[in-house]
N, C-alpha and C. Protein backbone atom coordinates (compact mmCIF):
# COMPACT_ATOMS: atom_id res chain seq x y z
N UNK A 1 -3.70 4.38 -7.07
CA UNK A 1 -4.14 3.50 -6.01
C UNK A 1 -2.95 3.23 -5.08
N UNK A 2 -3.42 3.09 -3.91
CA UNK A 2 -2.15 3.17 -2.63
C UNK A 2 -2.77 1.56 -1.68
N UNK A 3 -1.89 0.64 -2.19
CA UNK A 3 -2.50 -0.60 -1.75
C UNK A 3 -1.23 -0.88 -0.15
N UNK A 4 -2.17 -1.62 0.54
CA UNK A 4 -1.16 -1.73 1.71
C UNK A 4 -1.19 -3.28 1.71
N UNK A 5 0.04 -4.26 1.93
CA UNK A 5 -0.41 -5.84 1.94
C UNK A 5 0.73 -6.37 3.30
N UNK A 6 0.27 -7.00 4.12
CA UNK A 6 1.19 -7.49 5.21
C UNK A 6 2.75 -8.13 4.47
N UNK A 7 3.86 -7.27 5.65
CA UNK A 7 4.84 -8.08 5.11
C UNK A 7 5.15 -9.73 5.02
N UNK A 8 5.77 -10.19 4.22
CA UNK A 8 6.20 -11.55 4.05
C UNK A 8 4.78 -12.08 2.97
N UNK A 9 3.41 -11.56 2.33
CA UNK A 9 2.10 -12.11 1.84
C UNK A 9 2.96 -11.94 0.55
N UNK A 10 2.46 -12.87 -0.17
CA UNK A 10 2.81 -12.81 -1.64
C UNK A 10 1.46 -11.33 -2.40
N UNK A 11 2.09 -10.49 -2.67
CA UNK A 11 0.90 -9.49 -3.42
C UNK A 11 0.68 -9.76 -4.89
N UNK A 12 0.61 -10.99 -5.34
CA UNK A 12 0.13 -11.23 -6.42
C UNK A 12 -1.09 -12.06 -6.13
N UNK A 13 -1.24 -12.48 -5.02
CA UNK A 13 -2.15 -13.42 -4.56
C UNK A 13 -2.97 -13.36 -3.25
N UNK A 14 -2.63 -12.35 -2.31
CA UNK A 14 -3.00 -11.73 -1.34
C UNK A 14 -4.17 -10.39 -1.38
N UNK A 15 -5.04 -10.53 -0.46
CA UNK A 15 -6.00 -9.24 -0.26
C UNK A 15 -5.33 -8.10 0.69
N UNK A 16 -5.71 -7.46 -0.22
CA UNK A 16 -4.71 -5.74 0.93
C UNK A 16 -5.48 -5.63 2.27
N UNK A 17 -4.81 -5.15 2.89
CA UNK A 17 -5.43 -5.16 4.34
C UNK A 17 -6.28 -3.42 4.02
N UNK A 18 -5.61 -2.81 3.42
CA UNK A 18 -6.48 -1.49 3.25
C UNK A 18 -5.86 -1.02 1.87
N UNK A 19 -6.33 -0.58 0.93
CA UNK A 19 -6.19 0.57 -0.12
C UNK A 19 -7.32 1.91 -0.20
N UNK A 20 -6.61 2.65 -1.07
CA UNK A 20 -7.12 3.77 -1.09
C UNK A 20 -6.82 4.73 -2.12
N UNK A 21 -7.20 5.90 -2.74
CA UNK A 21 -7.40 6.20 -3.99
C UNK A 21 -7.15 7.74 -3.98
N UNK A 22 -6.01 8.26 -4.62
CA UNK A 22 -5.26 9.61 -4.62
C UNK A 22 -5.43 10.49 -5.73
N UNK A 23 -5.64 11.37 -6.59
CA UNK A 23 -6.09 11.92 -7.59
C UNK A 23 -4.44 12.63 -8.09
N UNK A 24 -3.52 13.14 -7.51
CA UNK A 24 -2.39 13.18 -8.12
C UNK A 24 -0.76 12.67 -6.99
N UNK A 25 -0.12 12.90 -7.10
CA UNK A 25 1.42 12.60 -6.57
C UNK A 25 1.29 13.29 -5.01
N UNK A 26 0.68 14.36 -5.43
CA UNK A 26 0.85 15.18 -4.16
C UNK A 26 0.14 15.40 -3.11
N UNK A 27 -1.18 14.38 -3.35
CA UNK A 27 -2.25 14.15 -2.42
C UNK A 27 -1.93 13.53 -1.44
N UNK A 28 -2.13 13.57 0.02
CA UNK A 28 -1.92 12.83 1.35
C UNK A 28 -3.02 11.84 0.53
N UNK A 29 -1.86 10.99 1.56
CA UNK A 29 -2.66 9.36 1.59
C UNK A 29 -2.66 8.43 3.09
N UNK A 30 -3.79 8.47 3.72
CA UNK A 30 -3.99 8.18 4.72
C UNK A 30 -4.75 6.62 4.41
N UNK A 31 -4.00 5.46 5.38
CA UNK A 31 -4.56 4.18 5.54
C UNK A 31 -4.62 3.93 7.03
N UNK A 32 -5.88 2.94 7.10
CA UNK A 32 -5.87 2.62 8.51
C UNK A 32 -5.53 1.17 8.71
N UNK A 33 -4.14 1.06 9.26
CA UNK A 33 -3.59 -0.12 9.47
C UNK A 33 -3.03 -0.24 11.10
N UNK A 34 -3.18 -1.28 11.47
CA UNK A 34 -2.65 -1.72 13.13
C UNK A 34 -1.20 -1.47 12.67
N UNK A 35 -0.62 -1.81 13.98
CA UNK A 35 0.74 -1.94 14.10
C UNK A 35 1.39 -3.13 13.74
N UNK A 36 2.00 -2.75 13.07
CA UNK A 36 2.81 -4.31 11.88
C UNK A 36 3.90 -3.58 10.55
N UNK A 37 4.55 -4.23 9.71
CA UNK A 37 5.39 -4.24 8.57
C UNK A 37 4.20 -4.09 7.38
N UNK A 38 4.85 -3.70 6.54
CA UNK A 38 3.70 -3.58 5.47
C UNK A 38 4.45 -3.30 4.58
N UNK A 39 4.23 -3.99 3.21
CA UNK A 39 4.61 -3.65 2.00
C UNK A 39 3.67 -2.36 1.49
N UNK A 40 4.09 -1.74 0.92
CA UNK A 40 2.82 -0.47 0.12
C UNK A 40 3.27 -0.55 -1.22
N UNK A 41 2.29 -0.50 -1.75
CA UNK A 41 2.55 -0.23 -3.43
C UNK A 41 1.28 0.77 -3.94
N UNK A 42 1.78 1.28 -4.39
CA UNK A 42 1.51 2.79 -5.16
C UNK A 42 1.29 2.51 -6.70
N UNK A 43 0.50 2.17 -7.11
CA UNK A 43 0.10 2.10 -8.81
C UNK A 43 -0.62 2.42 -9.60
N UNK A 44 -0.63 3.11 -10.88
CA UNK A 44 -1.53 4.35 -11.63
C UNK A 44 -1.78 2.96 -12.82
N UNK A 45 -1.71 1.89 -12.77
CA UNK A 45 -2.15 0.74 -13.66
C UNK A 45 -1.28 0.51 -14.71
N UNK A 46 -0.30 1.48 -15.13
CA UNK A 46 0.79 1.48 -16.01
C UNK A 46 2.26 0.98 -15.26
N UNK A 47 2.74 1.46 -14.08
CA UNK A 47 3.43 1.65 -13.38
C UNK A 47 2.89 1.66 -11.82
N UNK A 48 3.99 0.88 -11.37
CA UNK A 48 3.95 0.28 -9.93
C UNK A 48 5.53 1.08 -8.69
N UNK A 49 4.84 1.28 -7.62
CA UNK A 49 6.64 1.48 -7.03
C UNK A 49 6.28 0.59 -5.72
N UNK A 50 6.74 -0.37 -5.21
CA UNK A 50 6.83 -0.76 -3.79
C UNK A 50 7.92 -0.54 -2.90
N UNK A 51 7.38 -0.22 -1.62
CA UNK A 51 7.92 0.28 -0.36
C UNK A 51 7.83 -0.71 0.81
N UNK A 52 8.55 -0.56 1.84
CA UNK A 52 8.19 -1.13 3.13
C UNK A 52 8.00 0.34 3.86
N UNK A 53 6.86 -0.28 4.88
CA UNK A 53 6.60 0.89 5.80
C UNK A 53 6.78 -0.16 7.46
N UNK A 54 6.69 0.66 8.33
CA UNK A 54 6.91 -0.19 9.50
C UNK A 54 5.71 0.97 10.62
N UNK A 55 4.53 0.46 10.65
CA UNK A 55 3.66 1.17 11.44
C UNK A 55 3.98 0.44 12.87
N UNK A 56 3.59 1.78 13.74
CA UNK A 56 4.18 1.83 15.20
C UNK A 56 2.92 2.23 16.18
């Protein structure tokens, strides 16, 4: 799962503005988000990685 949550939202308690669902590592992952900061987190339910992205 490829969750997207506005920067500065707490993501333990916040609704993603968009997620979306990848079948391995190497699958494109396309979200539709406006222009803003965004935390992304990437998680297979065992393991989590978070990122900042900066859409333009």
């Amino acid at each position: 799962m490829v969750l997207a949550f506005k920067k500065g939202e707490d993501i333990n308690l916040a609704v993603p503005m968009d997620i979306t669902e990848v079948k391995n590592k190497t699958e494109n992952c396309i979200l539709g988000l406006k222009k803003g900061n965004y935390n992304i987190v990437v998680t297979n339910g065992k393991e989590s990685v978070k990122f900042e992205q900066n859409v333009k």
